[in-house]
PDB file of N, CA and C in Angstrom:
ATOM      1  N   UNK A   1       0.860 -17.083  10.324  1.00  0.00           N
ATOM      2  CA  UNK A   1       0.903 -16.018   9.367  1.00  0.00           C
ATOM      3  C   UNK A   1       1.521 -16.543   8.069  1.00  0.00           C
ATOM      4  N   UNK A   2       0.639 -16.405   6.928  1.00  0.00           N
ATOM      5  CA  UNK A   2       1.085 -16.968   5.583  1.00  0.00           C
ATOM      6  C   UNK A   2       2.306 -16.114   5.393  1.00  0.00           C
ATOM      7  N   UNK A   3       2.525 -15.005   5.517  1.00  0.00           N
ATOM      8  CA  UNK A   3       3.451 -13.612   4.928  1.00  0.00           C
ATOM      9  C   UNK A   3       4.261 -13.418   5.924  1.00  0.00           C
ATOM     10  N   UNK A   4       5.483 -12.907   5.420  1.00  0.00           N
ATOM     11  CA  UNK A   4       6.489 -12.021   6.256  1.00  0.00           C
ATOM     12  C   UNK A   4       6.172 -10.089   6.594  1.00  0.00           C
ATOM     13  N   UNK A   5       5.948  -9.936   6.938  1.00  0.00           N
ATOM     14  CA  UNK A   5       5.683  -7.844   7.106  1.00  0.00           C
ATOM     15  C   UNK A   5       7.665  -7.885   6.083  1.00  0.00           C
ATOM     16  N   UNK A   6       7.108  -7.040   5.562  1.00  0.00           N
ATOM     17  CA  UNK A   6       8.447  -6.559   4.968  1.00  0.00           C
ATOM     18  C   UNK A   6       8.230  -4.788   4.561  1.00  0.00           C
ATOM     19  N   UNK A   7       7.358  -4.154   5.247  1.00  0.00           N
ATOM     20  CA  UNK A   7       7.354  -2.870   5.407  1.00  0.00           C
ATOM     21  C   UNK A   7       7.448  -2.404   7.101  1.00  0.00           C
ATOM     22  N   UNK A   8       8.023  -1.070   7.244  1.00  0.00           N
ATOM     23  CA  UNK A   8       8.144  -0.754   8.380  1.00  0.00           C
ATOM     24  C   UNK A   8       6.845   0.367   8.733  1.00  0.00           C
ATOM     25  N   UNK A   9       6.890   0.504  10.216  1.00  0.00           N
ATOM     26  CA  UNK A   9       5.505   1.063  10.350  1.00  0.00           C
ATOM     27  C   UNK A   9       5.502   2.380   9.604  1.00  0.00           C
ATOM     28  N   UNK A  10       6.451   3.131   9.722  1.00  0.00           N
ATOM     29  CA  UNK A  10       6.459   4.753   8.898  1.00  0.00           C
ATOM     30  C   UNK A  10       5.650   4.454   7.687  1.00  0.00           C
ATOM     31  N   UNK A  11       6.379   3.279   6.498  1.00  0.00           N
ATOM     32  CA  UNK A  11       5.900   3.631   5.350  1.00  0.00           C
ATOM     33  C   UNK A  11       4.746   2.496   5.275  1.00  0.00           C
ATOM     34  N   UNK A  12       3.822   1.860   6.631  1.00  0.00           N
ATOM     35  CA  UNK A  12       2.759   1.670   6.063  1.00  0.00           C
ATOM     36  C   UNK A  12       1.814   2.993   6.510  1.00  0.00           C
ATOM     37  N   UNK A  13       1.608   3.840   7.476  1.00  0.00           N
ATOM     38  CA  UNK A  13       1.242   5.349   7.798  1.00  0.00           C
ATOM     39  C   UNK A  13       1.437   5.364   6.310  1.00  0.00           C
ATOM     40  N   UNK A  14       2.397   5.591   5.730  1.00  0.00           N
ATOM     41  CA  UNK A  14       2.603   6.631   4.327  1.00  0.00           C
ATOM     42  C   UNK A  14       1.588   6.192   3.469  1.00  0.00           C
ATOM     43  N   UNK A  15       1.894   4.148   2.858  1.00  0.00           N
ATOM     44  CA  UNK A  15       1.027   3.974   2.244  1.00  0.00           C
ATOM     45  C   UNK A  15      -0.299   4.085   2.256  1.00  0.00           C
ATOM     46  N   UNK A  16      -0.811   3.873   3.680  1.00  0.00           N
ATOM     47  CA  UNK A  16      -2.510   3.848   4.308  1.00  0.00           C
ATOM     48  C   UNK A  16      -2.777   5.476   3.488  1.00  0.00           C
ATOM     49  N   UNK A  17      -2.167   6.462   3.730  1.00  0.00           N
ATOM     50  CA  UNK A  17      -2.382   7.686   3.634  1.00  0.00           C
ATOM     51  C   UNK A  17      -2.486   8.010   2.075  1.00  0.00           C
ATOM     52  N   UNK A  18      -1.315   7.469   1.479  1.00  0.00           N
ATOM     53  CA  UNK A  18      -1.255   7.899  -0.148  1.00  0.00           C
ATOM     54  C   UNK A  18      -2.635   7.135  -0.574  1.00  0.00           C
ATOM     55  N   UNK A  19      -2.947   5.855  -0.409  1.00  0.00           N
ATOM     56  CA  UNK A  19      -3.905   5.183  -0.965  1.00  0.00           C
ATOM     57  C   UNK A  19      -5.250   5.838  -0.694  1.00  0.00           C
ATOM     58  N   UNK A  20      -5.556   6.377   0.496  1.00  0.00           N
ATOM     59  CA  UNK A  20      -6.563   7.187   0.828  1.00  0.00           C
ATOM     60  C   UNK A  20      -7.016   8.221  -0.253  1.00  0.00           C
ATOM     61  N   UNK A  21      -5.420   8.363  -0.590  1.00  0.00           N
ATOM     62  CA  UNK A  21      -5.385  10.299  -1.236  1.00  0.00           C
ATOM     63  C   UNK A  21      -6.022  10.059  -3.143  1.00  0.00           C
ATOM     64  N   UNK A  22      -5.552   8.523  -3.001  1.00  0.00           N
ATOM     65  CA  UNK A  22      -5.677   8.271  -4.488  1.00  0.00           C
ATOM     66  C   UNK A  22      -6.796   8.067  -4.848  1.00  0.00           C
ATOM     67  N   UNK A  23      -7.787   7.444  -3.715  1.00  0.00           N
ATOM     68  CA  UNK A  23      -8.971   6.585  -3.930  1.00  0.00           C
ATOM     69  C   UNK A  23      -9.978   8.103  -3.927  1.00  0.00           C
ATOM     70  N   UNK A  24      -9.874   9.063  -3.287  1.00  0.00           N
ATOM     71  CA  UNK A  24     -10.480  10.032  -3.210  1.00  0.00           C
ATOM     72  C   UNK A  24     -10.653  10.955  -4.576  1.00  0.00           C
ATOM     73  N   UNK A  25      -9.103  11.433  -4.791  1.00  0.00           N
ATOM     74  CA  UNK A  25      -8.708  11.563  -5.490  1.00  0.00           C
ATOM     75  C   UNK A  25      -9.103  11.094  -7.079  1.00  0.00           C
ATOM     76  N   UNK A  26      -9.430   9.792  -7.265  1.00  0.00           N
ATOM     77  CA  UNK A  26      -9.646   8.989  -8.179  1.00  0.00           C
ATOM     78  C   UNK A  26     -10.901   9.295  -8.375  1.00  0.00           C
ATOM     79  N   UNK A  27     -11.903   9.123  -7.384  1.00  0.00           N
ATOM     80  CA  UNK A  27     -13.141   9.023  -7.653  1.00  0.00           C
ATOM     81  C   UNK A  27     -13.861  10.654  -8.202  1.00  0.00           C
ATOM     82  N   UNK A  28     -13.348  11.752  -7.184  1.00  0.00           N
ATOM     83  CA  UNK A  28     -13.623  13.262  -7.546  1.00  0.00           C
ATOM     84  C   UNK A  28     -13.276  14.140  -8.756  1.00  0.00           C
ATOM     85  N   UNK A  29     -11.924  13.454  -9.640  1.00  0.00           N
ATOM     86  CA  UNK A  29     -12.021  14.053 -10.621  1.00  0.00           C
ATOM     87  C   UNK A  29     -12.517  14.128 -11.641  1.00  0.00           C
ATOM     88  N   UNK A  30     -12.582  14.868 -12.694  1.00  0.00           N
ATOM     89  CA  UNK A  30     -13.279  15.011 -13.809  1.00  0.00           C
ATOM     90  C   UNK A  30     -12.321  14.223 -14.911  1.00  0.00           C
ATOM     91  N   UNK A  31     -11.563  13.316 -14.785  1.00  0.00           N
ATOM     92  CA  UNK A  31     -11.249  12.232 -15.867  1.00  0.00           C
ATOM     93  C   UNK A  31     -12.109  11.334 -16.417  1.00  0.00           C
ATOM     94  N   UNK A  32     -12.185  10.956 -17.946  1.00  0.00           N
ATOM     95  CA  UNK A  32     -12.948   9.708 -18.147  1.00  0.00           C
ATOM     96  C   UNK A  32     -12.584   8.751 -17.104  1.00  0.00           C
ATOM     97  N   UNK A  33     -13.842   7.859 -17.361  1.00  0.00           N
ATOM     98  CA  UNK A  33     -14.779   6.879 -16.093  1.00  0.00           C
ATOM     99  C   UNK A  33     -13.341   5.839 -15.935  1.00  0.00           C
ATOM    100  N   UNK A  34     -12.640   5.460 -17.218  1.00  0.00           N
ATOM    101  CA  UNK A  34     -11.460   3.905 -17.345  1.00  0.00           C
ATOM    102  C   UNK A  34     -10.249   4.833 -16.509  1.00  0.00           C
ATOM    103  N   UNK A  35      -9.462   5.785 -16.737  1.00  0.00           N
ATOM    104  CA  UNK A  35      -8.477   6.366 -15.429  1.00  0.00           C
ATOM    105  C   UNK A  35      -9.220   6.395 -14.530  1.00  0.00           C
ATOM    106  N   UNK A  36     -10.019   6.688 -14.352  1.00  0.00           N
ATOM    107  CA  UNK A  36     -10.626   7.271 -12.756  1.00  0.00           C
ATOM    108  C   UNK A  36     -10.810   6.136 -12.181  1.00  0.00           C
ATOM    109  N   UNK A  37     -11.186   4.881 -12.862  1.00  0.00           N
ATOM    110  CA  UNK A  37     -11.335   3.668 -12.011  1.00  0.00           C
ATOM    111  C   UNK A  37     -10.226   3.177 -11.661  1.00  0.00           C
ATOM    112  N   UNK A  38      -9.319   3.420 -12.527  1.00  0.00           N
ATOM    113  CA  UNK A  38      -7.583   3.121 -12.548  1.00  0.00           C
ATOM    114  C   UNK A  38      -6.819   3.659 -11.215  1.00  0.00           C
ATOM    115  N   UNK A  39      -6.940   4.844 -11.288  1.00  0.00           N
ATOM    116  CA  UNK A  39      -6.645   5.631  -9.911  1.00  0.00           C
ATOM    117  C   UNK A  39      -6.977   5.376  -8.872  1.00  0.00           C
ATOM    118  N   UNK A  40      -8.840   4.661  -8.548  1.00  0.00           N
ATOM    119  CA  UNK A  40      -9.418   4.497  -7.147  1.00  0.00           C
ATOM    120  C   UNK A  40      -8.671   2.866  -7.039  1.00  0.00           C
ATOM    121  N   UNK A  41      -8.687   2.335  -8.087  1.00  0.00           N
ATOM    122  CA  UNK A  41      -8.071   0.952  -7.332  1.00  0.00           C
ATOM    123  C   UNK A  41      -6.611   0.808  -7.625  1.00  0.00           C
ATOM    124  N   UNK A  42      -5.956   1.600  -7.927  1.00  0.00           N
ATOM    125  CA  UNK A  42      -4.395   1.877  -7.497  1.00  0.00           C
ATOM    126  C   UNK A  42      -4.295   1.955  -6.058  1.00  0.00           C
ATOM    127  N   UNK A  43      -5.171   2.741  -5.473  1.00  0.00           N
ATOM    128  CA  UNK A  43      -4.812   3.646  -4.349  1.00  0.00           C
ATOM    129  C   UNK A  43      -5.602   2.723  -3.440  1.00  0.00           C
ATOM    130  N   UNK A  44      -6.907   1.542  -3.810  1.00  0.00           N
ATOM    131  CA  UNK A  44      -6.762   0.454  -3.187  1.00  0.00           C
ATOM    132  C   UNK A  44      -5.930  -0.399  -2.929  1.00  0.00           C
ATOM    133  N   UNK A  45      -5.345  -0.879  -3.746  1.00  0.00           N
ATOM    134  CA  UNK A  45      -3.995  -1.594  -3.612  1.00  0.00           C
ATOM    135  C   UNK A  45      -3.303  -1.319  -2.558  1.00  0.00           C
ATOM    136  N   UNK A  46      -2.675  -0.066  -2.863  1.00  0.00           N
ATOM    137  CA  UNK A  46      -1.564   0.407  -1.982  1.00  0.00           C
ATOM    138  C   UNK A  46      -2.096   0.428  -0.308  1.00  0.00           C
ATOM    139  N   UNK A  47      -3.037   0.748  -0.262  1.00  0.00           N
ATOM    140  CA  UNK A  47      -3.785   0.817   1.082  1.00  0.00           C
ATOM    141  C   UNK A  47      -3.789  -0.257   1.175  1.00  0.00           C
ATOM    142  N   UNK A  48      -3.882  -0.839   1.446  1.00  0.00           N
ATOM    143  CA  UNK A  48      -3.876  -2.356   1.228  1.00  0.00           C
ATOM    144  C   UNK A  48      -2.782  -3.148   1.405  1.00  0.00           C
ATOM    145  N   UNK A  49      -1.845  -2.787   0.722  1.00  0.00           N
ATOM    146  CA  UNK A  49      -0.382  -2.950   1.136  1.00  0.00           C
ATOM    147  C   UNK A  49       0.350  -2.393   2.367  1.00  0.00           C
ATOM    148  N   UNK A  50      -0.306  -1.552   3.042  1.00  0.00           N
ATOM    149  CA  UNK A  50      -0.163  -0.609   3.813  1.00  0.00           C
ATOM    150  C   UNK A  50      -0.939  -1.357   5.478  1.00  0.00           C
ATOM    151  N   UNK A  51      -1.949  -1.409   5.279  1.00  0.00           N
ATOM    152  CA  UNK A  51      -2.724  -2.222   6.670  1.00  0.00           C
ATOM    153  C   UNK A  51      -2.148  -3.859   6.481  1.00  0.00           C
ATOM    154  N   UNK A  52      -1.486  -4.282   5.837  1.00  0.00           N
ATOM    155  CA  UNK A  52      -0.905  -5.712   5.863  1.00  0.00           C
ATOM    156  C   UNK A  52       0.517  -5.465   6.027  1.00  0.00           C
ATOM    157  N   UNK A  53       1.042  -4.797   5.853  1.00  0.00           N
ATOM    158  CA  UNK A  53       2.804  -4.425   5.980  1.00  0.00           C
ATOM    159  C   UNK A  53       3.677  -5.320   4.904  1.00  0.00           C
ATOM    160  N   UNK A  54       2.713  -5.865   4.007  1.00  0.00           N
ATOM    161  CA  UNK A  54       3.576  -6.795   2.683  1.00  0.00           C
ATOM    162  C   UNK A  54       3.638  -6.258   1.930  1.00  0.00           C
ATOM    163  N   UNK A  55       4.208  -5.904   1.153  1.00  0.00           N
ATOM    164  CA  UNK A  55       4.341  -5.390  -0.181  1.00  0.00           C
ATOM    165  C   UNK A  55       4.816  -6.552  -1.625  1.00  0.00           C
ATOM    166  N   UNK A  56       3.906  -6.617  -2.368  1.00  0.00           N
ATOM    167  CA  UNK A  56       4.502  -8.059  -3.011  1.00  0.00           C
ATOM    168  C   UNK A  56       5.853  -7.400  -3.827  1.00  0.00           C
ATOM    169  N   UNK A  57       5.720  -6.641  -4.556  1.00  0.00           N
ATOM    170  CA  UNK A  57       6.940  -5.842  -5.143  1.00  0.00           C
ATOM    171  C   UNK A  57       7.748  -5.907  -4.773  1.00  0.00           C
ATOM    172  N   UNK A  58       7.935  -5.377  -3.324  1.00  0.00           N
ATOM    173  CA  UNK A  58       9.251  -5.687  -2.805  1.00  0.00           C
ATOM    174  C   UNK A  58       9.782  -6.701  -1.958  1.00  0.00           C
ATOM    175  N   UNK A  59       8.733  -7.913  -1.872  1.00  0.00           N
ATOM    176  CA  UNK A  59       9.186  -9.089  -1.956  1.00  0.00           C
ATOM    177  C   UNK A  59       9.957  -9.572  -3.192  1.00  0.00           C
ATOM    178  N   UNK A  60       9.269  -9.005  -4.353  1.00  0.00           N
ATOM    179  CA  UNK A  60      10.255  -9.331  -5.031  1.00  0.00           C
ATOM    180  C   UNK A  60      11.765  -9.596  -5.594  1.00  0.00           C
ATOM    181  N   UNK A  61      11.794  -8.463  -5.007  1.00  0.00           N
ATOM    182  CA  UNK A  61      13.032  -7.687  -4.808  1.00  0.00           C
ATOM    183  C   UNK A  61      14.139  -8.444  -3.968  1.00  0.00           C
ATOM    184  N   UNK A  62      13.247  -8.781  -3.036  1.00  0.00           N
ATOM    185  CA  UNK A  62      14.373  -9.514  -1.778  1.00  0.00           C
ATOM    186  C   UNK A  62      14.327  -8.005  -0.822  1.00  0.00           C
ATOM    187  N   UNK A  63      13.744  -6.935  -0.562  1.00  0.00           N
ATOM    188  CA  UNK A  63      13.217  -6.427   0.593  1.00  0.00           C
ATOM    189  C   UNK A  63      13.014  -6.993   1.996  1.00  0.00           C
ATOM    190  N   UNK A  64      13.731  -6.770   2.925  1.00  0.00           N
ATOM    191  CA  UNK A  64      13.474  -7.560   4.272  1.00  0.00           C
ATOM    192  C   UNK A  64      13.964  -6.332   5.321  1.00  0.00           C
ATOM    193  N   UNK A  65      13.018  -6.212   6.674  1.00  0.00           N
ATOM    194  CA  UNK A  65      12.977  -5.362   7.643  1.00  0.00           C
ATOM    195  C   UNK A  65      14.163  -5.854   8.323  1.00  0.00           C
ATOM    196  N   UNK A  66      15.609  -4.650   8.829  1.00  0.00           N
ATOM    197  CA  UNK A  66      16.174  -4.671   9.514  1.00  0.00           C
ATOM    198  C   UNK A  66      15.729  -5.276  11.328  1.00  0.00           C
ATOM    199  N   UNK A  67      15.238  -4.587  11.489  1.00  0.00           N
ATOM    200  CA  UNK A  67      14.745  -5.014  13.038  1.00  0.00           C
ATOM    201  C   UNK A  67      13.862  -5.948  13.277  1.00  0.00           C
ATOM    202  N   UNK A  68      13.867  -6.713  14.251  1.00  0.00           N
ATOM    203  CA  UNK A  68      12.868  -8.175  14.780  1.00  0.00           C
ATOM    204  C   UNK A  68      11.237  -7.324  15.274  1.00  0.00           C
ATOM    205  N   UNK A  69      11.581  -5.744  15.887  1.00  0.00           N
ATOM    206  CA  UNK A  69      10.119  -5.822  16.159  1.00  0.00           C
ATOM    207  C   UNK A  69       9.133  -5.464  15.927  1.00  0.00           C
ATOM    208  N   UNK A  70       9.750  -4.748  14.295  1.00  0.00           N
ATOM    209  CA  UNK A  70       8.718  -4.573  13.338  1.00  0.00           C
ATOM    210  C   UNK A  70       7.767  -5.939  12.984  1.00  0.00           C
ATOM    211  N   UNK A  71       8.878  -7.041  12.992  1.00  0.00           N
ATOM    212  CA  UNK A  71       7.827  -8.570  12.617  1.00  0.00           C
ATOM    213  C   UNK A  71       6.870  -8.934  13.632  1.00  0.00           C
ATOM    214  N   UNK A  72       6.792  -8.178  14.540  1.00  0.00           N
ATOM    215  CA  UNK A  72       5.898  -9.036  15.852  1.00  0.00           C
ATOM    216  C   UNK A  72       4.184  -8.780  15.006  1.00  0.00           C
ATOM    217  N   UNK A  73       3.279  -9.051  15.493  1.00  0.00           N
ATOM    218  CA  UNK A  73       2.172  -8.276  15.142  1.00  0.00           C
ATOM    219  C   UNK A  73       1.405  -8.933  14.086  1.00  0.00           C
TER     220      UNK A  73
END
């Protein structure tokens, strides 16, 4: 594994879910075409961040999971 998981399972559920909400979200509203594309691949991202359990951001940070068995997997 190139990466460390440095999210816990709750907030990748959260992210999988918000990114869902955005990409939907993004695509259905009535905003010009440049936000609306902005929004669906925000909410790619995050989904994204979410089914991998990395978050580069908060790698940045120095973010690291308390418990060993969140890292298994």
């Amino acid at each position: 594994m190139i990466y460390r998981k440095n999210l816990y399972t709750w907030e990748q559920g959260l992210r999988i879910t918000i990114g869902i909400a955005l990409v939907v979200g993004g695509l259905f509203s009535n905003l010009a075409p440049i936000p609306k594309s902005a929004i669906a691949i925000g909410g790619c991202f995050t989904g994204i961040t979410g089914l991998f359990g990395f978050c580069p951001a908060c790698a940045l940070v120095g973010k690291k999971l308390k418990d060993d068995e969140n890292l298994k997997g």
